[in-house]
Every structure is written in structure tokens, then in C-alpha cells.
C-alpha atoms as a PDB file:
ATOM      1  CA  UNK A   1      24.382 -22.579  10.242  1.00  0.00           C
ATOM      2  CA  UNK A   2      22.922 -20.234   7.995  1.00  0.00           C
ATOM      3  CA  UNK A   3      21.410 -16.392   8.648  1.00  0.00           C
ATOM      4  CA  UNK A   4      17.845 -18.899   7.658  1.00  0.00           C
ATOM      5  CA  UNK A   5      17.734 -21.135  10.294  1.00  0.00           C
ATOM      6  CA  UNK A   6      18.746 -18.558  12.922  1.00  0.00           C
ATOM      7  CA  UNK A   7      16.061 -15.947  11.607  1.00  0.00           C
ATOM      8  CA  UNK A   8      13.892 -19.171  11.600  1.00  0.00           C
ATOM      9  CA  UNK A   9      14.305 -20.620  15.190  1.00  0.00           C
ATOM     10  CA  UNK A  10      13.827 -16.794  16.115  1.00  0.00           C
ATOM     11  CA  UNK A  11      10.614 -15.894  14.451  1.00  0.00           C
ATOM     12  CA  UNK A  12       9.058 -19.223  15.159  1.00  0.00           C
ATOM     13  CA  UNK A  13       5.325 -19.619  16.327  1.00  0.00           C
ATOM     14  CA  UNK A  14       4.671 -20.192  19.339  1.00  0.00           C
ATOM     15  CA  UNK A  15       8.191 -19.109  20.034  1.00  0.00           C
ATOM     16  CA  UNK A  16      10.365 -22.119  21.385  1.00  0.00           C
ATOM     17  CA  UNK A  17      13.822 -20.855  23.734  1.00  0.00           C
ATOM     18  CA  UNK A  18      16.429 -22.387  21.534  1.00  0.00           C
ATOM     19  CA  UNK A  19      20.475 -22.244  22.476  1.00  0.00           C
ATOM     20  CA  UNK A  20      23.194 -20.911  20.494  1.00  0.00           C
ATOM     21  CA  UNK A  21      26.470 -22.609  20.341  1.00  0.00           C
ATOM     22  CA  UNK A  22      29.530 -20.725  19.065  1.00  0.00           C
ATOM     23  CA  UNK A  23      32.536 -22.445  17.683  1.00  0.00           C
ATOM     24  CA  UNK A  24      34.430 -20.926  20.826  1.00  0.00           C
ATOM     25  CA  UNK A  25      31.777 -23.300  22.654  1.00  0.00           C
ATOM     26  CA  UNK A  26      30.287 -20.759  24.299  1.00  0.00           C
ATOM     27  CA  UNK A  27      26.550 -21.036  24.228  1.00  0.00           C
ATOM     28  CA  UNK A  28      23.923 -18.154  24.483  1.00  0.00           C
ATOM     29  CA  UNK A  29      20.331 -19.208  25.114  1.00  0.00           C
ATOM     30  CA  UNK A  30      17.435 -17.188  23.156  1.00  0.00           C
ATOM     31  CA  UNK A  31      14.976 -17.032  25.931  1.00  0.00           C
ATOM     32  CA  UNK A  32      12.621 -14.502  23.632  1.00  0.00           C
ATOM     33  CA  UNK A  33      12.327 -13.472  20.439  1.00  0.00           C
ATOM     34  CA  UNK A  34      13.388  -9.729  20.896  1.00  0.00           C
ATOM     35  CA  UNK A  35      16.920 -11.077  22.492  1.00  0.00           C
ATOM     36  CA  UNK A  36      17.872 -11.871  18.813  1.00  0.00           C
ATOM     37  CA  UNK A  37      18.831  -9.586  15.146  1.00  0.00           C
ATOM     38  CA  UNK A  38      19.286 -11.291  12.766  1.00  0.00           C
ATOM     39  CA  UNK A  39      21.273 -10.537   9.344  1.00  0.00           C
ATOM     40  CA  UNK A  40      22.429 -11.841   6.344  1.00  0.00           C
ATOM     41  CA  UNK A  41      26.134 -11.588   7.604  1.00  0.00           C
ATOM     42  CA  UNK A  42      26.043 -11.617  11.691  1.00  0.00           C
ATOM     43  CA  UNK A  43      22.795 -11.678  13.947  1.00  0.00           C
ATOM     44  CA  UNK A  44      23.389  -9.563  17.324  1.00  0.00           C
ATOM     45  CA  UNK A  45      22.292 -11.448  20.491  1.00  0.00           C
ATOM     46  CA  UNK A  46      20.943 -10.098  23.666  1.00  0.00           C
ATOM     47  CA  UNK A  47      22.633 -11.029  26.974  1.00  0.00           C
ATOM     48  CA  UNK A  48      20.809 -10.548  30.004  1.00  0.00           C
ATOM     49  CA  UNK A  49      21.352 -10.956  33.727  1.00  0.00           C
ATOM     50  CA  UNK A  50      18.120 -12.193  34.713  1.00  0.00           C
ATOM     51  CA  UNK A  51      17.248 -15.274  33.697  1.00  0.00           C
ATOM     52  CA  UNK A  52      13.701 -14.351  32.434  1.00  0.00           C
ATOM     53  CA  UNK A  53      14.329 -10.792  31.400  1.00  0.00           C
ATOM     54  CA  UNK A  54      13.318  -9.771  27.695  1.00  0.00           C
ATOM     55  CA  UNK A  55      15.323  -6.662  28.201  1.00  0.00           C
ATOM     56  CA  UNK A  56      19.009  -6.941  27.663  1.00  0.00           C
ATOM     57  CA  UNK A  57      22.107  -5.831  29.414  1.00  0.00           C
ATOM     58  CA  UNK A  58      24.674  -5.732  26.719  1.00  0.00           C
ATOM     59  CA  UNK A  59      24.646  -7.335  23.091  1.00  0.00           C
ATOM     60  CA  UNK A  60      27.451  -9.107  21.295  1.00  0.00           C
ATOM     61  CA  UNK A  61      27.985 -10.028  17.626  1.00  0.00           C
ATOM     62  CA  UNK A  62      28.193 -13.219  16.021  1.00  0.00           C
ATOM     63  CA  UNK A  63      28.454 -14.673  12.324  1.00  0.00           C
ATOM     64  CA  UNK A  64      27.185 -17.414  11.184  1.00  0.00           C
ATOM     65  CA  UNK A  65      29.608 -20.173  10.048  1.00  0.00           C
ATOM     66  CA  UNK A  66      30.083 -20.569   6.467  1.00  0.00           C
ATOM     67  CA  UNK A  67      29.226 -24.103   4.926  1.00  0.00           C
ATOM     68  CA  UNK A  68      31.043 -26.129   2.435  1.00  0.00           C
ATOM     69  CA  UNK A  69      31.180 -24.999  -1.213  1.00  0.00           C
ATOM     70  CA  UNK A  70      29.498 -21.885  -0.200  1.00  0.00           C
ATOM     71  CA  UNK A  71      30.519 -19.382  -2.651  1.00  0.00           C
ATOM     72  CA  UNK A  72      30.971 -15.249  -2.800  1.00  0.00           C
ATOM     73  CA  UNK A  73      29.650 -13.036  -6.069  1.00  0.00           C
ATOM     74  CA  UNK A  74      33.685 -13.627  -7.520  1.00  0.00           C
ATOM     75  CA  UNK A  75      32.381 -17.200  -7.787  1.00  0.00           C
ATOM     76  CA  UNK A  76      35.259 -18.066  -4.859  1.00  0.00           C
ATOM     77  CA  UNK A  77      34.973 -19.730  -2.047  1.00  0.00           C
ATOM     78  CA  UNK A  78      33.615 -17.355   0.671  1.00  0.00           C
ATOM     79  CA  UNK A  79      36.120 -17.725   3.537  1.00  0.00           C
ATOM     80  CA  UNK A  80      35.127 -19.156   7.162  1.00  0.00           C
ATOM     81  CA  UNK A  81      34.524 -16.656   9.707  1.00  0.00           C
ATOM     82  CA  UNK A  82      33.073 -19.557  11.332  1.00  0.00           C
ATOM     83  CA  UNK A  83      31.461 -18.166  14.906  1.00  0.00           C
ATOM     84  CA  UNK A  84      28.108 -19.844  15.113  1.00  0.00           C
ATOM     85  CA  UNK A  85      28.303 -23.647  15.187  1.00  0.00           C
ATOM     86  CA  UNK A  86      25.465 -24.583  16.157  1.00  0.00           C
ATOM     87  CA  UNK A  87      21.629 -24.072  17.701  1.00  0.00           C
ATOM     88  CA  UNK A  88      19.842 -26.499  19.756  1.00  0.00           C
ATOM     89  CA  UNK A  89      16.314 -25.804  21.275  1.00  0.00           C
ATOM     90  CA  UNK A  90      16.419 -25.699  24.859  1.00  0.00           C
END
């Protein structure tokens, strides 16, 4: 998964609700488009306590996982901080 797609799924028009899996397997579905930051290096995900809320309760942070032969500025391998697995519309 790459900060792209995310930002992509998130910004899409009309908006679709899409899921995010983490490599933990725990799963956080976007519902709206303001339940969602996303950055080069983590996006920051809205969790809320009604199901159809646009307003969150709390936020958590995830990064994205790093793909094969993805490489840092050094020209090294960047290393896996692998938290986002996957994203699946809903």
C-alpha cells in the first residue's frame, strides 16, 4: 500500500466507504472522507462510535507498508514498518 492509493480511495468522486486492513488485522472502515489524513509517511484515521458519524472520537496512526525494492535517498532499502496491509471498498 502506498500513501497514493490511500490519498486516492480517500479523495475519490463520488466518495465510495472503503476498509482499511492493518497487518495486525485489524480493519478500520473510512465511512467519509474527513475520517482520513493522509501523508507521505503515516495517514491518521478517524474512529468513531456511531456508525454514521463524520465527527470522530479519537484518531490513531498508521503507516503504510513498504513494498519490495522500495528504496530510501541512501539508495538502501527503506525498512518495513509495515502497518497498513491492505484497503478494500466496503
Amino acid at each position: 500500500m502506498t500513501h497514493e492509493e490511500v490519498h486516492e480511495a480517500a479523495r475519490r468522486q463520488p466518495f465510495e466507504p472503503f476498509r482499511l486492513i492493518l497487518t495486525t488485522g485489524a480493519a478500520y472502515d473510512i465511512r467519509h472522507p474527513d475520517l482520513i489524513i493522509v501523508g507521505r509517511r503515516s495517514a491518521v484515521v478517524g474512529v468513531t462510535n456511531e456508525a454514521n458519524d463524520a465527527v470522530y472520537d479519537r484518531t490513531i496512526k498508521v503507516e503504510p507498508a513498504s513494498r519490495r525494492g522500495d528504496r530510501g535517498a541512501s539508495g538502501n532499502p527503506k525498512p518495513s514498518c509495515a502497518k497498513l496491509k491492505d484497503l478494500i471498498n466496503s
